[in-house]
N, C-alpha and C. Protein backbone atom coordinates (compact mmCIF):
# COMPACT_ATOMS: atom_id res chain seq x y z
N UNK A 1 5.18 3.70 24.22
CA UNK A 1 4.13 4.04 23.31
C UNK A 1 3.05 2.95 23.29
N UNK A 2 2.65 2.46 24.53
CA UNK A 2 1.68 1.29 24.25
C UNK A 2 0.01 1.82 24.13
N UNK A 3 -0.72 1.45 23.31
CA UNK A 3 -1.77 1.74 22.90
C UNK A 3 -1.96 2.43 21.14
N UNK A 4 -0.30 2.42 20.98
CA UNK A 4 -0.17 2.08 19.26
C UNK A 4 -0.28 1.20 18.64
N UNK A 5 -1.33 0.72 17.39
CA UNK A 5 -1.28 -0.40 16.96
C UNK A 5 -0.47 -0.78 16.06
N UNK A 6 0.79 -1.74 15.67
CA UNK A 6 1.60 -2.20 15.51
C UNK A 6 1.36 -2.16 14.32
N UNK A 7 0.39 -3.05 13.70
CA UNK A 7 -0.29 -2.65 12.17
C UNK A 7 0.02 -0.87 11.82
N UNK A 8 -1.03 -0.17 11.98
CA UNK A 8 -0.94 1.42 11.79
C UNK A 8 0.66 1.69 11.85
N UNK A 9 1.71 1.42 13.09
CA UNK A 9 2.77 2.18 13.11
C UNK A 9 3.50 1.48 11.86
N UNK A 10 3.38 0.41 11.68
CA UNK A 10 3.75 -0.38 10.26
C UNK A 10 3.87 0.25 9.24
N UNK A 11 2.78 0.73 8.72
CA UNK A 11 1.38 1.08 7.66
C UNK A 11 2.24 2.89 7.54
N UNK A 12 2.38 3.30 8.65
CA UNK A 12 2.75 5.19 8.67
C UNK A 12 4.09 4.84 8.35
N UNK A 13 5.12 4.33 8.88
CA UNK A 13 6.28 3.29 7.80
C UNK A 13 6.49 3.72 6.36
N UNK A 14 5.63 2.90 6.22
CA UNK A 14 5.77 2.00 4.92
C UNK A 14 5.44 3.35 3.99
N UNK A 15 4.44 3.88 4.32
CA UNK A 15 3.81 5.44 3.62
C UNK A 15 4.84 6.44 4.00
N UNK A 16 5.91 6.66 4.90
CA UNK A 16 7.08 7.39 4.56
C UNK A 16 7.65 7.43 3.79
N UNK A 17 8.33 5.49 3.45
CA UNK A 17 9.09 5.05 3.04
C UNK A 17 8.83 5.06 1.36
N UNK A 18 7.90 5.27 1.12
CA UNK A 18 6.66 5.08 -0.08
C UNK A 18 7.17 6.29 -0.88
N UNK A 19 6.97 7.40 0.11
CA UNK A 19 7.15 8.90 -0.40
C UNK A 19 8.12 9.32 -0.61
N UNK A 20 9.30 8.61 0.55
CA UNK A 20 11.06 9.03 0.02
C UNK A 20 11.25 8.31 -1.59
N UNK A 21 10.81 7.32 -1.88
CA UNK A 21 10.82 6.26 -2.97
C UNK A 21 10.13 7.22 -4.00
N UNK A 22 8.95 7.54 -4.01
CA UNK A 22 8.38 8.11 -5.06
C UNK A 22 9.33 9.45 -5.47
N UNK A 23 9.81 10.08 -4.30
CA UNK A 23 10.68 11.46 -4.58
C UNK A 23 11.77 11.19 -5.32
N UNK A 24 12.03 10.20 -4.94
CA UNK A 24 13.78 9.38 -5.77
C UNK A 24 13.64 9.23 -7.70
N UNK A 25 12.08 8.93 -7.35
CA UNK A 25 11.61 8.05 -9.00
C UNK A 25 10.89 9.23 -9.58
N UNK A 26 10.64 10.22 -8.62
CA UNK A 26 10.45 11.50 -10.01
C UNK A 26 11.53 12.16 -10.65
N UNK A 27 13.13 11.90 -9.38
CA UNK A 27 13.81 12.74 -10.26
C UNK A 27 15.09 11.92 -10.64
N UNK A 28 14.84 10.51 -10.52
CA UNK A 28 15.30 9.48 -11.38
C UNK A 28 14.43 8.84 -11.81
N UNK A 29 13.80 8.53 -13.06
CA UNK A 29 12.42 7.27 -13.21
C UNK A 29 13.66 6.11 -13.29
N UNK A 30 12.79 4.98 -13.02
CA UNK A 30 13.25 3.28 -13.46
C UNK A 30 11.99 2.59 -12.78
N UNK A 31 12.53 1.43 -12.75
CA UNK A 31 11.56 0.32 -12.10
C UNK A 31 10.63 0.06 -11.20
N UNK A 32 9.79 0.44 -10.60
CA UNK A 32 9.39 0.21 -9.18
C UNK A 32 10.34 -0.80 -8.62
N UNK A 33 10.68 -2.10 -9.11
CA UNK A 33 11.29 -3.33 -8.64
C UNK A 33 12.74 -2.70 -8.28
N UNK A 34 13.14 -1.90 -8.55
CA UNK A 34 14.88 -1.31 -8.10
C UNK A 34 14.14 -0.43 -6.94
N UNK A 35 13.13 0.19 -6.91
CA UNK A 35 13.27 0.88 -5.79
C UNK A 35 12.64 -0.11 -4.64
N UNK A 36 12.40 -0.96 -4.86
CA UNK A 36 11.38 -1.80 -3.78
C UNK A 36 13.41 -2.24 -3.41
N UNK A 37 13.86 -2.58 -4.41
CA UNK A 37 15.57 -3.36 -4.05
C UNK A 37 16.33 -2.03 -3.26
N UNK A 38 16.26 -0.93 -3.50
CA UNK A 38 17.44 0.36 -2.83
C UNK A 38 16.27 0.66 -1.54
N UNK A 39 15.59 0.47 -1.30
CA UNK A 39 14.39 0.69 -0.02
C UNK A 39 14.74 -0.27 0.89
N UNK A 40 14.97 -1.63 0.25
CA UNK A 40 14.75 -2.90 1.41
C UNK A 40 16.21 -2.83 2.39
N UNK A 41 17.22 -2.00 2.11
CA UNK A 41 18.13 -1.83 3.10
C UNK A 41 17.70 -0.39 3.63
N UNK A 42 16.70 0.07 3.56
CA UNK A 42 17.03 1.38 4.45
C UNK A 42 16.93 0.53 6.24
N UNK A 43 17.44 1.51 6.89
CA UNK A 43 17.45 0.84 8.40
C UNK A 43 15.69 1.09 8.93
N UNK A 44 14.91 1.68 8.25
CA UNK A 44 13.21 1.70 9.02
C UNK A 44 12.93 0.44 8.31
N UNK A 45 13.40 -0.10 7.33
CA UNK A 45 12.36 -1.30 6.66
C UNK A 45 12.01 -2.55 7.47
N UNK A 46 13.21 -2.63 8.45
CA UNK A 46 12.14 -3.56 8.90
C UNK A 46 11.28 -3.24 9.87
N UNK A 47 11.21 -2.35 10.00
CA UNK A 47 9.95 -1.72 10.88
C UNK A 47 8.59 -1.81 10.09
N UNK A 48 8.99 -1.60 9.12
CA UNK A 48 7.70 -0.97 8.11
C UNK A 48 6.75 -2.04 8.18
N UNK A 49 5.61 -1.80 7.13
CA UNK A 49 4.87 -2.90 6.07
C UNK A 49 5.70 -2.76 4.89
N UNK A 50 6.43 -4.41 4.87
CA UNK A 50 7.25 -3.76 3.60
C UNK A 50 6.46 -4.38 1.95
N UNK A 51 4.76 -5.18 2.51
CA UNK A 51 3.87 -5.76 1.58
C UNK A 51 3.18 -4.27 1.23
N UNK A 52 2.93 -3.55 2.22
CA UNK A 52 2.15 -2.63 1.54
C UNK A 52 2.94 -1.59 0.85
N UNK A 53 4.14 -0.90 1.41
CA UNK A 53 5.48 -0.33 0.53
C UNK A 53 5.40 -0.75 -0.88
N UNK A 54 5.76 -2.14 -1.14
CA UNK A 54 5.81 -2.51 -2.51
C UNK A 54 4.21 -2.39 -2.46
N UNK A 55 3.10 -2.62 -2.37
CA UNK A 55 2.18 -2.44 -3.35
C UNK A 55 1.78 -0.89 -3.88
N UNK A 56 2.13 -0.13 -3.04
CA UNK A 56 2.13 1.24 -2.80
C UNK A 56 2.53 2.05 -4.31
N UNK A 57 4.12 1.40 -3.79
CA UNK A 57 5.24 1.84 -5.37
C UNK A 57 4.65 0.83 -6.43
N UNK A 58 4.42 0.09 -6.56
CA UNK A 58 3.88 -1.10 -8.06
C UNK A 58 2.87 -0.11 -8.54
N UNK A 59 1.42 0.02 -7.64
CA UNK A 59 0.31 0.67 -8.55
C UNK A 59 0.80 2.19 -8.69
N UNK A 60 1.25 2.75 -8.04
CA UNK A 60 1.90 4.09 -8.66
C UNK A 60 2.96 4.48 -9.36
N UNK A 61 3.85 3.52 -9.42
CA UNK A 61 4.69 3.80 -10.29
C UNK A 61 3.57 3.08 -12.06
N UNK A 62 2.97 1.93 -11.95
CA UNK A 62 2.58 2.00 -12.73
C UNK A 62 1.25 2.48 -13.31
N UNK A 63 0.17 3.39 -12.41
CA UNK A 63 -0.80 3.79 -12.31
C UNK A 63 -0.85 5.66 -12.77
N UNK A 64 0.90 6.25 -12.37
CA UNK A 64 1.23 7.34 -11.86
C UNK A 64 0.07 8.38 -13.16
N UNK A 65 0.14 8.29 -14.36
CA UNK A 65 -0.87 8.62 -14.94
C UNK A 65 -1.97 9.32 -15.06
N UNK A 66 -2.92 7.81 -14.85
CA UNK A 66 -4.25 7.73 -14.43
C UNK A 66 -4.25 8.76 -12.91
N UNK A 67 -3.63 8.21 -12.04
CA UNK A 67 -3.66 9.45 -10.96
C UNK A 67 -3.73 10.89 -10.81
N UNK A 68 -2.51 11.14 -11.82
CA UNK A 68 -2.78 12.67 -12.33
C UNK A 68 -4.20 13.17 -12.70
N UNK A 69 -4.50 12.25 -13.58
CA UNK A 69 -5.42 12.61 -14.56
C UNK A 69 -6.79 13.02 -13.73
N UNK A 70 -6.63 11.71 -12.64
CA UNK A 70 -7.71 11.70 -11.46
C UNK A 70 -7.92 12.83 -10.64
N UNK A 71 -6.10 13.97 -10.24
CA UNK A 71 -6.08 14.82 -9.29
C UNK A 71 -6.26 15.91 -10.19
N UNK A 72 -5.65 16.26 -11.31
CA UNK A 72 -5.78 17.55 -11.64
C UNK A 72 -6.85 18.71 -11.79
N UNK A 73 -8.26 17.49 -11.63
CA UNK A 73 -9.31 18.61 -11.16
C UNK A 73 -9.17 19.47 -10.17
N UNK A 74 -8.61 18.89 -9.09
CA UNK A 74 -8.50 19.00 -7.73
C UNK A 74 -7.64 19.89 -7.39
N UNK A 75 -6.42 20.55 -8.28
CA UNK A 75 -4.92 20.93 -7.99
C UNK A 75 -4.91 22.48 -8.92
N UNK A 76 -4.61 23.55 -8.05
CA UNK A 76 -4.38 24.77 -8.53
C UNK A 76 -3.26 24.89 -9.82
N UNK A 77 -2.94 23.46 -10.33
CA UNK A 77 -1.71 23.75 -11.30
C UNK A 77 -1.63 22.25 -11.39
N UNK A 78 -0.85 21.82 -12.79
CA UNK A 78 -0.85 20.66 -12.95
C UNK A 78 0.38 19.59 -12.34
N UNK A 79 0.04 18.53 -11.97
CA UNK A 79 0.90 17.29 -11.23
C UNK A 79 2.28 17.63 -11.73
N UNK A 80 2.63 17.59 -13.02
CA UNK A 80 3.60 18.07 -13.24
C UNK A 80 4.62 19.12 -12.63
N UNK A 81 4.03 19.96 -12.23
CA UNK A 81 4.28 21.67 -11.68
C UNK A 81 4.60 21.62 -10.39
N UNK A 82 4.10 20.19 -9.43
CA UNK A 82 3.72 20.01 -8.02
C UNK A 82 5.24 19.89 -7.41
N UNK A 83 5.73 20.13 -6.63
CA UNK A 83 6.91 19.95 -5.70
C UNK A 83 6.81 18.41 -5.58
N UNK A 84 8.17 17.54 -5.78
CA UNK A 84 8.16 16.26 -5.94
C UNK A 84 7.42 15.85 -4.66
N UNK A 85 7.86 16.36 -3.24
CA UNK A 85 7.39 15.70 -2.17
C UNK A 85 5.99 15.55 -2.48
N UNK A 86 5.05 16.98 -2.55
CA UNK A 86 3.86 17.20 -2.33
C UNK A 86 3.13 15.97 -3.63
N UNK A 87 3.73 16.19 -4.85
CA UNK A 87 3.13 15.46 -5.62
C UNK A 87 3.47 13.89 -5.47
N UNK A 88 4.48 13.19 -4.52
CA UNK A 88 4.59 11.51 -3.71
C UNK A 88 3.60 11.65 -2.53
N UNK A 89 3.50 12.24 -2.21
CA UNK A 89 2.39 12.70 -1.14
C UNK A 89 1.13 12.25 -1.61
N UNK A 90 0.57 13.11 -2.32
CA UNK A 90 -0.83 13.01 -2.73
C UNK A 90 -0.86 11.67 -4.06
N UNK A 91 -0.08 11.16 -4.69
CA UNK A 91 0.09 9.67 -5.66
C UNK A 91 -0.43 8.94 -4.53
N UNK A 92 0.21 8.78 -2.91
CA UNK A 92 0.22 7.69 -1.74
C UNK A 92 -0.93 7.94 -1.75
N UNK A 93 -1.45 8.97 -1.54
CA UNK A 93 -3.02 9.14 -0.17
C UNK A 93 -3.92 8.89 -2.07
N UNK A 94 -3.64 8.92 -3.18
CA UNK A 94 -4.52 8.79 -4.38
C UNK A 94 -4.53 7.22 -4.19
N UNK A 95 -4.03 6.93 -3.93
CA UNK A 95 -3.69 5.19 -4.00
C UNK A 95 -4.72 4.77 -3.21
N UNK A 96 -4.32 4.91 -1.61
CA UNK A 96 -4.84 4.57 -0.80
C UNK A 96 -6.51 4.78 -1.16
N UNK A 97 -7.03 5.88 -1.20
CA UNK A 97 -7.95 5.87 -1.26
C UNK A 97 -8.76 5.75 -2.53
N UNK A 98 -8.30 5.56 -3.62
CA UNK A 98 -8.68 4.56 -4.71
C UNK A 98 -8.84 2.85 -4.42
N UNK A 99 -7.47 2.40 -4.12
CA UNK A 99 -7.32 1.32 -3.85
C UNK A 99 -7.70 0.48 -2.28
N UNK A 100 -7.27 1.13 -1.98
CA UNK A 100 -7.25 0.28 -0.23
C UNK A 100 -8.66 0.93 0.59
N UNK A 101 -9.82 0.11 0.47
CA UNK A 101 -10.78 0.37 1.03
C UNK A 101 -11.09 0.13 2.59
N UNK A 102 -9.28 -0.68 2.77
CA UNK A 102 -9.87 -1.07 4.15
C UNK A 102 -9.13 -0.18 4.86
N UNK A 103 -8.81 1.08 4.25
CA UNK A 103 -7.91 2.02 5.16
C UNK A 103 -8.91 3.41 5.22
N UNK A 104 -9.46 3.55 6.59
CA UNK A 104 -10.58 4.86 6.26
C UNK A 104 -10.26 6.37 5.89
N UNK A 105 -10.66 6.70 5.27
CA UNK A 105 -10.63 8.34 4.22
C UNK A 105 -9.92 8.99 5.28
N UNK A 106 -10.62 9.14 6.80
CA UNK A 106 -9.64 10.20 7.94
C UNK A 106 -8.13 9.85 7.98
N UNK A 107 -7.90 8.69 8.23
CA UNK A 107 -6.69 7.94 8.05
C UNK A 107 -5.87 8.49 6.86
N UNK A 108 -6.42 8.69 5.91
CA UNK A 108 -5.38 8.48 4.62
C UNK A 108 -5.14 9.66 4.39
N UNK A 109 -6.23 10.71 4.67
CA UNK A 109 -6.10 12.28 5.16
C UNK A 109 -4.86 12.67 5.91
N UNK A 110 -5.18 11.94 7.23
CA UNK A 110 -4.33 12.70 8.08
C UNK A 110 -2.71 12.20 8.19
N UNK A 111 -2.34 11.06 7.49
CA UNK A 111 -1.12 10.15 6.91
C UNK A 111 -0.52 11.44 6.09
N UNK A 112 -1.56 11.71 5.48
CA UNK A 112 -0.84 12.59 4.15
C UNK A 112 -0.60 14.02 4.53
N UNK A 113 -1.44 14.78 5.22
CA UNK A 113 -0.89 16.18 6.37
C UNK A 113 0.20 15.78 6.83
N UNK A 114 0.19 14.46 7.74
CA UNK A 114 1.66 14.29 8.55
C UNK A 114 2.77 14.54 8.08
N UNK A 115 2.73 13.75 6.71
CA UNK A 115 3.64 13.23 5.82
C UNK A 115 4.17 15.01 5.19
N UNK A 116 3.30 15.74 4.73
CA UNK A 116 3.84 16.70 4.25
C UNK A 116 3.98 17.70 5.20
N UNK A 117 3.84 17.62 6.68
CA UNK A 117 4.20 18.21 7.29
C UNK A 117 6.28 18.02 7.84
N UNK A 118 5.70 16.46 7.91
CA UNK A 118 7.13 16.07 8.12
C UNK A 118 8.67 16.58 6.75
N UNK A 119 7.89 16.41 5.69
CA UNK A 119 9.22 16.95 4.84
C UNK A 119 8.70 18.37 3.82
């Protein structure tokens, strides 16, 4: 696979790993900090970004909210109502593109198709 950048395959990681985590914490809530702890043994972590993973889960687990509040214009039915995947899905790509300016809009788009294509 050479001509993948190591960063990005990191980064698509870490935003899997992000989304199995968020699915866990909708239908168990607790800490972000326990799930950053039951994540850091999965066998992809050390593949991942495991800096951007935890920042990922920190502002959404503690942001999760404000996010809603941000998507529900956007959503035929409310966050609540959303299929856990679809609604860890779109929290990641809300993040990203709230927060992380240095990751471009196509990018965080097409992360998040993948992502809900994949589960």
């Amino acid at each position: 696979m050479a001509g993948i950048n190591p960063l990005s395959a990191a980064r698509a990681l870490a935003r899997r790993l992000a989304v199995q985590a968020l699915y866990r914490w909708q239908l168990n809530a607790g800490p972000w900090q326990e799930l950053v702890q039951e994540f850091s043994t999965d066998k992809d972590m050390p593949r991942a970004d495991a800096a951007y993973f935890r920042d990922a889960l920190q502002f959404v687990c503690e942001q999760h909210e404000a996010l809603d509040i941000a998507l529900a214009p956007l959503l035929d039915r409310k966050p609540a109502d959303l299929d856990p995947v679809e609604h860890a899905v779109l929290l990641v790509g809300a993040w990203e593109l709230r927060e992380r300016r240095d990751v471009p809009f196509r990018v965080v788009i097409n992360e998040a198709v993948s992502l809900t294509k994949r589960f």
